[in-house]
N, C-alpha and C. Protein backbone atom coordinates (compact mmCIF):
# COMPACT_ATOMS: atom_id res chain seq x y z
N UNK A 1 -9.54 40.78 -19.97
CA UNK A 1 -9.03 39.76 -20.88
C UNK A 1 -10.15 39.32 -21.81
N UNK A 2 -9.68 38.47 -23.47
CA UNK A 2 -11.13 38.54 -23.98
C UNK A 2 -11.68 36.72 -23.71
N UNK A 3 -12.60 37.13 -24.31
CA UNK A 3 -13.21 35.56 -23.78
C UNK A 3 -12.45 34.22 -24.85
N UNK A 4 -11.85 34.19 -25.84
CA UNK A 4 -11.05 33.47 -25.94
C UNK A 4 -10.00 33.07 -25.02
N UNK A 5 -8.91 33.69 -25.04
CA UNK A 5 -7.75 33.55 -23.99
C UNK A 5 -8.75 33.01 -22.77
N UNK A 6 -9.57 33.31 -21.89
CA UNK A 6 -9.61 33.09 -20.63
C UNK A 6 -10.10 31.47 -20.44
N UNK A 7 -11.03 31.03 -22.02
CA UNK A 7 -11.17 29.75 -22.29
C UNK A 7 -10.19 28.97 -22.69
N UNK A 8 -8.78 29.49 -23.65
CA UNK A 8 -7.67 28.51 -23.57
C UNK A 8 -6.97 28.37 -22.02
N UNK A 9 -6.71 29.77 -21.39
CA UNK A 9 -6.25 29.36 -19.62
C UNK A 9 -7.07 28.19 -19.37
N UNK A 10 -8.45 28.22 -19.02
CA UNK A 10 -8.86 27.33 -18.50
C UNK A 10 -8.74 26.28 -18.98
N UNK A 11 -8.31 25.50 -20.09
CA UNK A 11 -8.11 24.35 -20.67
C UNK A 11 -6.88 23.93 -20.18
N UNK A 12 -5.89 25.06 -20.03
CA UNK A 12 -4.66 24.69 -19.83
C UNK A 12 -4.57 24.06 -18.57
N UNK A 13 -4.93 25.41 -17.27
CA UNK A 13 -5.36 24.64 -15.88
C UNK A 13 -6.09 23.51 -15.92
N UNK A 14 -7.11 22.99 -16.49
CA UNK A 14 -7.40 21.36 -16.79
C UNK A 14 -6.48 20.45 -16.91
N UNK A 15 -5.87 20.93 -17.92
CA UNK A 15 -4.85 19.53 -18.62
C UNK A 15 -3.91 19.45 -17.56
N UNK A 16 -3.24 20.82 -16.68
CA UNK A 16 -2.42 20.49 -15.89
C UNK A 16 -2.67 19.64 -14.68
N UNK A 17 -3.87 19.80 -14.23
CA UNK A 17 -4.49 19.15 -13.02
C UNK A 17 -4.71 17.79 -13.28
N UNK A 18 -5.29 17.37 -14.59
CA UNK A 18 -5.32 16.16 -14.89
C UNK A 18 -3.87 15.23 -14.73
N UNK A 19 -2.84 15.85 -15.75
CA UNK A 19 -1.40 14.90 -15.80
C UNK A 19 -0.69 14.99 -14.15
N UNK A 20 -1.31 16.12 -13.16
CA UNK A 20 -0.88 15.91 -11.90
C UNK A 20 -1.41 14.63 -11.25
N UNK A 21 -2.82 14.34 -11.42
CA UNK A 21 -3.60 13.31 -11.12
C UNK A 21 -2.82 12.26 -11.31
N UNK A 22 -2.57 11.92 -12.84
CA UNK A 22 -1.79 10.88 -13.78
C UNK A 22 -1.05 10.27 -12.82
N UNK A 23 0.11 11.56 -12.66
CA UNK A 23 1.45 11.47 -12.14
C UNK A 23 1.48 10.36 -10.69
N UNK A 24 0.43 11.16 -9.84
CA UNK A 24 0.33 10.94 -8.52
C UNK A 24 -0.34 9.21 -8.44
N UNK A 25 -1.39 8.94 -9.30
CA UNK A 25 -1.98 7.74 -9.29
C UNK A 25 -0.63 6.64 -9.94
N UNK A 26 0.30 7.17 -10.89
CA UNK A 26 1.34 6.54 -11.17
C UNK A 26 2.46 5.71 -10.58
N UNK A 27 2.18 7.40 -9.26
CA UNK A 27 3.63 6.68 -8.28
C UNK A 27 3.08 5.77 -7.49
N UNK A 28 1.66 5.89 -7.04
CA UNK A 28 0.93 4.90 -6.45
C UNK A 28 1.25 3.54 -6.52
N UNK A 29 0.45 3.53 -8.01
CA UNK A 29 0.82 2.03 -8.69
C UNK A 29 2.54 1.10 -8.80
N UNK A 30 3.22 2.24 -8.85
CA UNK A 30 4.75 1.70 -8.93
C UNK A 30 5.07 1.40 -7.32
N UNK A 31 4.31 2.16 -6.50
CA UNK A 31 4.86 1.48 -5.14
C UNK A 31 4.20 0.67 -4.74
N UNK A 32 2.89 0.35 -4.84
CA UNK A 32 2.13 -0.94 -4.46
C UNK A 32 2.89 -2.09 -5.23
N UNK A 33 2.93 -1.88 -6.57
CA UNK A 33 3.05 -3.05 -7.18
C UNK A 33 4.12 -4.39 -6.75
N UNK A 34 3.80 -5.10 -7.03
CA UNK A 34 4.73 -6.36 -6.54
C UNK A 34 5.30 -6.68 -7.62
N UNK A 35 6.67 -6.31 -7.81
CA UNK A 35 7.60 -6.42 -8.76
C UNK A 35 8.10 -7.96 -8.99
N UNK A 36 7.52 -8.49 -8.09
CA UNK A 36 7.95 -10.46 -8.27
C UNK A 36 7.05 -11.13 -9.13
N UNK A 37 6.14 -10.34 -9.24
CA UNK A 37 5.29 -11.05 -10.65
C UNK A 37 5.73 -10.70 -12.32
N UNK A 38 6.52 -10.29 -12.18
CA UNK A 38 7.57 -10.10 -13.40
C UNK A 38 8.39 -11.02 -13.57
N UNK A 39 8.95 -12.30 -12.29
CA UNK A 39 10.22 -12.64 -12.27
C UNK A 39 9.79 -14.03 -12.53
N UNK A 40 10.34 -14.75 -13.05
CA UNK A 40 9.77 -16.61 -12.75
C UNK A 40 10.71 -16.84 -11.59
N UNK A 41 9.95 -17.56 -11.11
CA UNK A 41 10.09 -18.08 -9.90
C UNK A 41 10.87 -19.55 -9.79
N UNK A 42 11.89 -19.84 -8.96
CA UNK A 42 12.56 -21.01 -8.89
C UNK A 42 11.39 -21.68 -7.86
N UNK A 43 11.80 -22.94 -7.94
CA UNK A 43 10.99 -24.25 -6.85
C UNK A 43 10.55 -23.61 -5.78
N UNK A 44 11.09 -23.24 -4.60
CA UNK A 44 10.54 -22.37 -3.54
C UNK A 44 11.46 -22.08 -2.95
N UNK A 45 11.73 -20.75 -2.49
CA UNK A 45 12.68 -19.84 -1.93
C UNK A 45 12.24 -19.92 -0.76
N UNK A 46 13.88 -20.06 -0.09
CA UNK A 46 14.07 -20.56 1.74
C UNK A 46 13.24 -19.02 2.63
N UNK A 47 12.68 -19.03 3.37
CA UNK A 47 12.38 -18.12 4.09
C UNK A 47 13.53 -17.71 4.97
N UNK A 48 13.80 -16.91 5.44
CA UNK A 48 14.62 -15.90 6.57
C UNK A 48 14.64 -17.18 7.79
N UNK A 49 15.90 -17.17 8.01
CA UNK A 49 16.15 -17.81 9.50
C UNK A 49 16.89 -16.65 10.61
N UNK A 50 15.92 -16.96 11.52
CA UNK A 50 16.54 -15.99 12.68
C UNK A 50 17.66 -16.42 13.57
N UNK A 51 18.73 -15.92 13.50
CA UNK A 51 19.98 -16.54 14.20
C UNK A 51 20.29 -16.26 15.28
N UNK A 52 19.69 -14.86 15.91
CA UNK A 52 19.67 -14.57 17.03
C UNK A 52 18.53 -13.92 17.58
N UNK A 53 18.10 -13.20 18.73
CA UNK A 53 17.47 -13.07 19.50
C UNK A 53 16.38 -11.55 18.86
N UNK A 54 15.81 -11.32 18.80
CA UNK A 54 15.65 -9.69 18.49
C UNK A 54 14.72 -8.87 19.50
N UNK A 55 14.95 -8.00 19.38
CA UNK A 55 13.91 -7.24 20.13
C UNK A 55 12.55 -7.44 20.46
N UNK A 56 11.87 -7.29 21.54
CA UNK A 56 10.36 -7.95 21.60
C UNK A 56 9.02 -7.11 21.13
N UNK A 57 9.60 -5.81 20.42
CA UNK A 57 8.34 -5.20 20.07
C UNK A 57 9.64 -4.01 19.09
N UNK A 58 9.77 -4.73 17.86
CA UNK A 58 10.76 -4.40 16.64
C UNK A 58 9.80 -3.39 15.91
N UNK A 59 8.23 -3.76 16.06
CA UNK A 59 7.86 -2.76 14.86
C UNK A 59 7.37 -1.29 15.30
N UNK A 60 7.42 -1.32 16.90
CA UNK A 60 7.10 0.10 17.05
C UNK A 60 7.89 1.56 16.73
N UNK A 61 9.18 0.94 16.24
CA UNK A 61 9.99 2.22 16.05
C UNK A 61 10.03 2.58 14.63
N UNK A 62 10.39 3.59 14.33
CA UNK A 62 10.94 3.82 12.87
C UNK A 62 12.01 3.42 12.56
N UNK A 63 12.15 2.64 11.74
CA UNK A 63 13.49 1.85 10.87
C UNK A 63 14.21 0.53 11.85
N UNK A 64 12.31 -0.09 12.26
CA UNK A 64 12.51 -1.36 13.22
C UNK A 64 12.32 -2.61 12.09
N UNK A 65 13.07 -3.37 12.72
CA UNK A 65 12.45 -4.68 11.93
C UNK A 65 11.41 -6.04 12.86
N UNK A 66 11.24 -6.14 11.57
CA UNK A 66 10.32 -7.44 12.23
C UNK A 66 11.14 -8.60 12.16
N UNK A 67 10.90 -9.52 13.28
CA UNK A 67 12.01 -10.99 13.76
C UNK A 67 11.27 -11.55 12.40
N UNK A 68 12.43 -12.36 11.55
CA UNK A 68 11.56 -13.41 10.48
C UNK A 68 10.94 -14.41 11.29
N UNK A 69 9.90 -14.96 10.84
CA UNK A 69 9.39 -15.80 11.06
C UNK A 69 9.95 -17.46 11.43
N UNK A 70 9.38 -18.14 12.41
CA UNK A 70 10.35 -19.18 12.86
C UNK A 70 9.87 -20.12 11.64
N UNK A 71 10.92 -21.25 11.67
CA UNK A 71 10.80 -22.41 10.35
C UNK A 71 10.07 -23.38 11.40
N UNK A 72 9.19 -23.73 10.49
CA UNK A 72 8.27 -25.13 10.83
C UNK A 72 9.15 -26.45 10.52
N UNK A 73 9.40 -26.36 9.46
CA UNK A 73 9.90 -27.29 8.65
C UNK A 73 10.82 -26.72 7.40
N UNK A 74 12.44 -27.64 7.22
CA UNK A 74 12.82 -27.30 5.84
C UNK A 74 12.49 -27.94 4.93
N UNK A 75 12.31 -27.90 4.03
CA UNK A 75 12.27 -28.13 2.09
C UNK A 75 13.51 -28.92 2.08
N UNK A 76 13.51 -29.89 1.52
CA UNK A 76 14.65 -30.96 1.80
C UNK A 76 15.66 -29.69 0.20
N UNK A 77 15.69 -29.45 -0.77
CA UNK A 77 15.91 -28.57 -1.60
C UNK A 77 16.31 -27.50 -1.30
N UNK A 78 16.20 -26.46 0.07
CA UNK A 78 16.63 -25.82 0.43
C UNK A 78 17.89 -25.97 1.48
N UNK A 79 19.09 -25.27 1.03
CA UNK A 79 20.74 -25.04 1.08
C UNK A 79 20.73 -25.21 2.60
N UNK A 80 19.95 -24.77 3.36
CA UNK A 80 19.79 -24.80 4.70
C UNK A 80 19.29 -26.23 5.36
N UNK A 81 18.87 -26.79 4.67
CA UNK A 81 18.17 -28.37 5.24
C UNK A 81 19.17 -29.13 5.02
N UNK A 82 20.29 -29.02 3.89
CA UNK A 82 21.70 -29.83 3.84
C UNK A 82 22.77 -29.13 4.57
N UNK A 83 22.65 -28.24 5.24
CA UNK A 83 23.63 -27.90 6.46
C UNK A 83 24.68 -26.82 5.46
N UNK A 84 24.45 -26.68 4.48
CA UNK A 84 25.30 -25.58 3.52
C UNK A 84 24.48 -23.94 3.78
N UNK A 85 24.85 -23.17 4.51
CA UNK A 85 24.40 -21.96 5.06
C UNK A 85 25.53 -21.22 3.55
N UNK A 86 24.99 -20.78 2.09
CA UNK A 86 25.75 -20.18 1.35
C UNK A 86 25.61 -19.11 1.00
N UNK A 87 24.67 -18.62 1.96
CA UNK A 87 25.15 -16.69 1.90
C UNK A 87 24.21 -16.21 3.38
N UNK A 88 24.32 -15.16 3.87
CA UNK A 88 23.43 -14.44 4.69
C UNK A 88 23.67 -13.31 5.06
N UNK A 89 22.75 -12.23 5.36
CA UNK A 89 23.02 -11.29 5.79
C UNK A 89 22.73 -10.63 7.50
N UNK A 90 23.60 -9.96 7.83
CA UNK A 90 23.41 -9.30 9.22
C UNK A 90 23.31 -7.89 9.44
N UNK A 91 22.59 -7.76 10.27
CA UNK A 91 22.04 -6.17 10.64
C UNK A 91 23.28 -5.70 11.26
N UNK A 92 23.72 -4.49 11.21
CA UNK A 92 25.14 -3.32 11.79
C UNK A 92 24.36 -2.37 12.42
N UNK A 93 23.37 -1.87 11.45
CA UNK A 93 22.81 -0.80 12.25
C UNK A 93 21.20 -0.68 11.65
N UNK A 94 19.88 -0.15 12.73
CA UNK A 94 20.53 0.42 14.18
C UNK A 94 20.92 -0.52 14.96
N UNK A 95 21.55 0.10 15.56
CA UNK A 95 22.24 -0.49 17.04
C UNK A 95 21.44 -1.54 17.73
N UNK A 96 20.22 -0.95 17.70
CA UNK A 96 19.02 -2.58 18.58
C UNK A 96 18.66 -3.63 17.96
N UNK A 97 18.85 -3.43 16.44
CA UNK A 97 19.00 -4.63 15.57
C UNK A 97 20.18 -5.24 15.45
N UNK A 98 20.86 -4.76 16.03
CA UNK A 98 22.28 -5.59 15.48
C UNK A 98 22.80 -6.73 15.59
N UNK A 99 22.89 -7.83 14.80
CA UNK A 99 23.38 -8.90 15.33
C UNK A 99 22.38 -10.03 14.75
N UNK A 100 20.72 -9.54 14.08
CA UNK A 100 20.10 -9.71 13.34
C UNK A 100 20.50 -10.61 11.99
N UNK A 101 20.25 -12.05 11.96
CA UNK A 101 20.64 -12.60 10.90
C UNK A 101 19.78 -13.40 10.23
N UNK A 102 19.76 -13.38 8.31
CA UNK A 102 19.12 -13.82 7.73
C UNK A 102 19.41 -14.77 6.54
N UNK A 103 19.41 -16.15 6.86
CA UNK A 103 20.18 -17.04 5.60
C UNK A 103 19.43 -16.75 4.56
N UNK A 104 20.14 -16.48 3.55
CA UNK A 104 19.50 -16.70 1.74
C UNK A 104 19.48 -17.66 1.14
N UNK A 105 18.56 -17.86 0.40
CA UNK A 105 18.12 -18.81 -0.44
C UNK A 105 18.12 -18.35 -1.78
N UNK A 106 17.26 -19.25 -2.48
CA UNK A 106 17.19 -18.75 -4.27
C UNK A 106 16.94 -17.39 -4.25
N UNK A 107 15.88 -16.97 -3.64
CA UNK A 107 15.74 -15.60 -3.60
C UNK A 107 14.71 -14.97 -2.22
N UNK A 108 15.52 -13.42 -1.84
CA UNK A 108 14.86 -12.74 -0.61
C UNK A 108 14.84 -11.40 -1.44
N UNK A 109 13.19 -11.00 -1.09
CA UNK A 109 12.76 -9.77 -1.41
C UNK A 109 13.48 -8.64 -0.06
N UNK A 110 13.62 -7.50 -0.29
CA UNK A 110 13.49 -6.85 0.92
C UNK A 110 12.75 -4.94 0.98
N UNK A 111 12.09 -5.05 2.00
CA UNK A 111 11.36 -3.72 1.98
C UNK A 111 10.01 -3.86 2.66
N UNK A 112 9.32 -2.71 3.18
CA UNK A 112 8.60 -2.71 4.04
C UNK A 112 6.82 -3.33 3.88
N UNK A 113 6.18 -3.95 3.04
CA UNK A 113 5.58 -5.21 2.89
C UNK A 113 6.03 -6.32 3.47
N UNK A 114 4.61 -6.53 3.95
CA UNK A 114 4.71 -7.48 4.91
C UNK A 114 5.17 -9.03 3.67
N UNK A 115 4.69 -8.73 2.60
CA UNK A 115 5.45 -10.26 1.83
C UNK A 115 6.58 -10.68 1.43
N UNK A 116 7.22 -9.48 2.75
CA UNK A 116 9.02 -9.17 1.99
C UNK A 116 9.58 -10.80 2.86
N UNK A 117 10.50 -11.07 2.20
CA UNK A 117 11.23 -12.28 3.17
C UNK A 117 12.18 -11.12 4.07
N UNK A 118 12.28 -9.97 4.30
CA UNK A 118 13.18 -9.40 5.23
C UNK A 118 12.42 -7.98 5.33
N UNK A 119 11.44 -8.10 5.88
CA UNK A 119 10.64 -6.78 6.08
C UNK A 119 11.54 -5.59 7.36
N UNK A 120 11.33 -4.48 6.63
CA UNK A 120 11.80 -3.70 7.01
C UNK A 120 11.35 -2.18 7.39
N UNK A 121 11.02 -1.69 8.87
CA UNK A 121 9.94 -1.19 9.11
C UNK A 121 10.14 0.19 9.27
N UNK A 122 10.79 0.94 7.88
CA UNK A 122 11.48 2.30 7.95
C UNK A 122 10.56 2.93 6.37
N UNK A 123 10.20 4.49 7.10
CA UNK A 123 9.40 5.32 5.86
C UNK A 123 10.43 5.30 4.52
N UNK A 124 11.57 5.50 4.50
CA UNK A 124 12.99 5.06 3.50
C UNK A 124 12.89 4.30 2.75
N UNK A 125 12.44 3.24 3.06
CA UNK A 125 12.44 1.65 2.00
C UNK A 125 11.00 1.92 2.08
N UNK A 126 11.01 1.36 0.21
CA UNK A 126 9.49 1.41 -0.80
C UNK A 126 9.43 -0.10 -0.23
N UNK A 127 8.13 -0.77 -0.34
CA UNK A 127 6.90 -1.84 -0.15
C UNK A 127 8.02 -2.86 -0.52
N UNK A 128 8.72 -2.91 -1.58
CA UNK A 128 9.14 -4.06 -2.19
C UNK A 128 10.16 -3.31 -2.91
N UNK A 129 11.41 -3.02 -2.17
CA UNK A 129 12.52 -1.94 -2.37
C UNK A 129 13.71 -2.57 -3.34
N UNK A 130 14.26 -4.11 -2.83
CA UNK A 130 14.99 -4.94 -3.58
C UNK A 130 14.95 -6.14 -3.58
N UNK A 131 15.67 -6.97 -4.27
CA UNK A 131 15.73 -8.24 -4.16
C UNK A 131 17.45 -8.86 -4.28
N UNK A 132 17.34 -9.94 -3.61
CA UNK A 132 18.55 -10.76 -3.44
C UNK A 132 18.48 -11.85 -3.94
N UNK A 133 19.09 -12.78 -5.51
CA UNK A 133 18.81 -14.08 -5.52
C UNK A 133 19.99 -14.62 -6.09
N UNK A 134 19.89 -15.70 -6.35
CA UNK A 134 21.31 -16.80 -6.73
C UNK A 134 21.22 -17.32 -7.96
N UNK A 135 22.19 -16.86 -8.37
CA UNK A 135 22.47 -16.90 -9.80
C UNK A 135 23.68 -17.79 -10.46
N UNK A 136 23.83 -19.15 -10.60
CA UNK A 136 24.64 -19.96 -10.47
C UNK A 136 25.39 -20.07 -9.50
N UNK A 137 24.95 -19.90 -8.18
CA UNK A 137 26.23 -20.17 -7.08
C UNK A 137 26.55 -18.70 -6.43
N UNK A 138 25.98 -17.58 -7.48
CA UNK A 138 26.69 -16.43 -6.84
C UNK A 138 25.63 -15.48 -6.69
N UNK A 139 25.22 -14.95 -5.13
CA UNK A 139 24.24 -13.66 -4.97
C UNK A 139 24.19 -12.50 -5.23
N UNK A 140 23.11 -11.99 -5.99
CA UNK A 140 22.84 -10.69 -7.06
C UNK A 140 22.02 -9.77 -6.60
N UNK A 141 22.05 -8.82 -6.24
CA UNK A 141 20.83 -7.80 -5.29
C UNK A 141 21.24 -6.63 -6.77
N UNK A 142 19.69 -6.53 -6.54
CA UNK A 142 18.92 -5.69 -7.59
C UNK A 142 18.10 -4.82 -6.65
N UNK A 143 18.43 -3.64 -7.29
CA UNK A 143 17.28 -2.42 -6.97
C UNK A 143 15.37 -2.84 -7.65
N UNK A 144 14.76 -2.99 -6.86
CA UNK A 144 13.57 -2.82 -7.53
C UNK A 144 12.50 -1.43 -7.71
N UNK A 145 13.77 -0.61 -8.81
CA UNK A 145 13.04 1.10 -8.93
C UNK A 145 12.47 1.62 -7.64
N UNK A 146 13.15 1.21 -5.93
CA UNK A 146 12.53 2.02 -5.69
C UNK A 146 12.98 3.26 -5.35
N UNK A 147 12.23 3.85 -4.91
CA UNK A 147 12.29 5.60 -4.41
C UNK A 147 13.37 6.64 -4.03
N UNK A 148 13.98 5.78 -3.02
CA UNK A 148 15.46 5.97 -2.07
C UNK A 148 16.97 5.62 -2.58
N UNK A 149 16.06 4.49 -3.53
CA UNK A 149 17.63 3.37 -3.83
C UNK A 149 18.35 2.92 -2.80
N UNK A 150 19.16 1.96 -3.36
CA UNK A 150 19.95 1.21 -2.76
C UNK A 150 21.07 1.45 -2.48
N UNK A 151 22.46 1.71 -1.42
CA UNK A 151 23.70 1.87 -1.18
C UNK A 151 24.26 0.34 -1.02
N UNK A 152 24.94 0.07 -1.88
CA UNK A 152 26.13 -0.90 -2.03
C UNK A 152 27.29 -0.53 -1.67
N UNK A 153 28.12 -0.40 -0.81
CA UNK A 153 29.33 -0.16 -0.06
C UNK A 153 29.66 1.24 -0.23
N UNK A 154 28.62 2.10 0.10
CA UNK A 154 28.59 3.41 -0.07
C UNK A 154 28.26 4.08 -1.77
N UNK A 155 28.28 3.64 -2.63
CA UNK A 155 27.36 3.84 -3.52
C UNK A 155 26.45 3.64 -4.44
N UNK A 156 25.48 4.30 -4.91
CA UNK A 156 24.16 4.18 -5.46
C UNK A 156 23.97 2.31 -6.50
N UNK A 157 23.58 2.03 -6.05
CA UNK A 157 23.11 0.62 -6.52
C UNK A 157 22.25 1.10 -8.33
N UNK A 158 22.72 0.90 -9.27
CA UNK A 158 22.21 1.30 -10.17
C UNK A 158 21.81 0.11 -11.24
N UNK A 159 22.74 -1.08 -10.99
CA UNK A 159 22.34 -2.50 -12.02
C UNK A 159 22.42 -3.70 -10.81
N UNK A 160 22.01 -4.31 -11.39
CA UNK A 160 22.05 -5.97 -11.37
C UNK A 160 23.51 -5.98 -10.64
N UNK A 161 23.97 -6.49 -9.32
CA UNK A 161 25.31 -6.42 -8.68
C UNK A 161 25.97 -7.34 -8.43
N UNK A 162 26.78 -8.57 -8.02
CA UNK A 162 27.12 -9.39 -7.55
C UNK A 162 27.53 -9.08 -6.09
N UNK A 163 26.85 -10.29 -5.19
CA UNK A 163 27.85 -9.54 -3.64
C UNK A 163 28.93 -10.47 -3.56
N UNK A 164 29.35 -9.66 -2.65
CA UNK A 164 31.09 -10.30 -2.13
C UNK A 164 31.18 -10.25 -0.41
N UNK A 165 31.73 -11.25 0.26
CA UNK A 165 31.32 -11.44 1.70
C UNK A 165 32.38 -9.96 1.92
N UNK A 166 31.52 -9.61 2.81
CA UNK A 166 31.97 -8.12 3.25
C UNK A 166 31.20 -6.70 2.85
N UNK A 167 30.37 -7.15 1.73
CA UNK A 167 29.40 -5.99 1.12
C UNK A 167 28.58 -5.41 2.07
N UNK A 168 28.23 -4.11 2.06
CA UNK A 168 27.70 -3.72 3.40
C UNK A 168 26.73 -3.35 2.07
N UNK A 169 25.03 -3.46 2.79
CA UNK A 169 23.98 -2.97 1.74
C UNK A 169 23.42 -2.17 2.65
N UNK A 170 22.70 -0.46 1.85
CA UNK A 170 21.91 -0.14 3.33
C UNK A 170 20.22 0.27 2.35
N UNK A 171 19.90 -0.24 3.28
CA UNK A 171 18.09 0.41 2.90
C UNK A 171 17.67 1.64 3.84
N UNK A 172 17.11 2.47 3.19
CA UNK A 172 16.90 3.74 4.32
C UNK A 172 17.98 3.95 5.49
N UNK A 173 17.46 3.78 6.66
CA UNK A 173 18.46 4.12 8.19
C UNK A 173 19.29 2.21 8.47
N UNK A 174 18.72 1.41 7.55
CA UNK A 174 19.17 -0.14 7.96
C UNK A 174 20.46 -0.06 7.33
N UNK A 175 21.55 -0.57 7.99
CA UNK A 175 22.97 -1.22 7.32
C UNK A 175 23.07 -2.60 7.42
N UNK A 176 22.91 -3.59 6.03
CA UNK A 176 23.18 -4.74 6.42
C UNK A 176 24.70 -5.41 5.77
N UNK A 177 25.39 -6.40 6.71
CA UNK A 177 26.63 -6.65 5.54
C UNK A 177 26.24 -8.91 5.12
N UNK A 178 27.04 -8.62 4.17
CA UNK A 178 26.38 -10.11 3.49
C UNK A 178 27.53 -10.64 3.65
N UNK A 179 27.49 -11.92 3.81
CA UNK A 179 29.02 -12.84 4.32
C UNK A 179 28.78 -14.44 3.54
């Protein structure tokens, strides 16, 4: 071959290796990132209440959850401190989660970061996979671009949604329904 050509190949193999780099440091950044620093934030969003019992060692499995965290104290502002419980969701499946319940507030992140208000401990769900918040009275779960997407009563979650008590949502191997 002459020594031109073998110096454009090699430029080419460069440039390709480089935009692979790009690519890969890209998806990085889109899955670390914390997509809630985009959003303004209402007064302070209720944390996860645990309604029942859960398993005593949730995070050793694949597509385990972690028990939310117990409440110290409510936020006199939060729907839950005035005895109005106005949305929540429950675990269906797996099977050892089931029965798993989480009241909503202004807004619950969900996905496998630990800063999720409903962490979820499956390779399936991205860091910060979706979000759930209240939008005059009525709860809206949004995909947050990640990886897997979202199933809304069996299909692909693609906008901004409204739920309806009975909506079954699933993240990776998790089925949750909202009431």
């Amino acid at each position: 071959m002459s020594e031109p050509l073998l110096n454009v190949m090699k430029i080419m193999l460069l440039a390709g290796l480089y935009l692979f780099f790009v690519r890969v440091l890209w998806s990085v950044y889109n899955e670390l990132r914390d997509p809630r620093t985009r959003v303004q934030r209402r007064a302070e969003p209720v944390p996860p209440v645990h309604a029942q019992a859960g398993p005593k060692n949730a995070t050793s499995r694949r597509g385990a959850m972690a028990a939310p965290p117990a409440r110290a104290h409510q936020s006199a502002a939060a729907p839950a401190a005035v005895g109005l419980l106005i949305g929540q969701l429950m675990v269906l499946e797996p099977p050892e989660h089931a029965g798993l319940t989480w009241a909503l507030g202004n807004e619950i992140t969900i996905g496998r970061a630990a800063t999720c208000g409903l962490h979820i401990d499956d390779t399936y769900v991205s860091s910060v996979h979706a979000r759930i918040f209240n939008r005059n009275g009525v709860f809206v779960i949004e995909d947050l671009d990640s990886r897997n997407g979202t199933v809304l009563n069996g299909s692909q979650l693609t906008t901004a949604t409204e739920l309806r008590p009975g909506d079954r949502i699933q993240f990776g191997t998790t089925l949750l329904e909202f009431s």
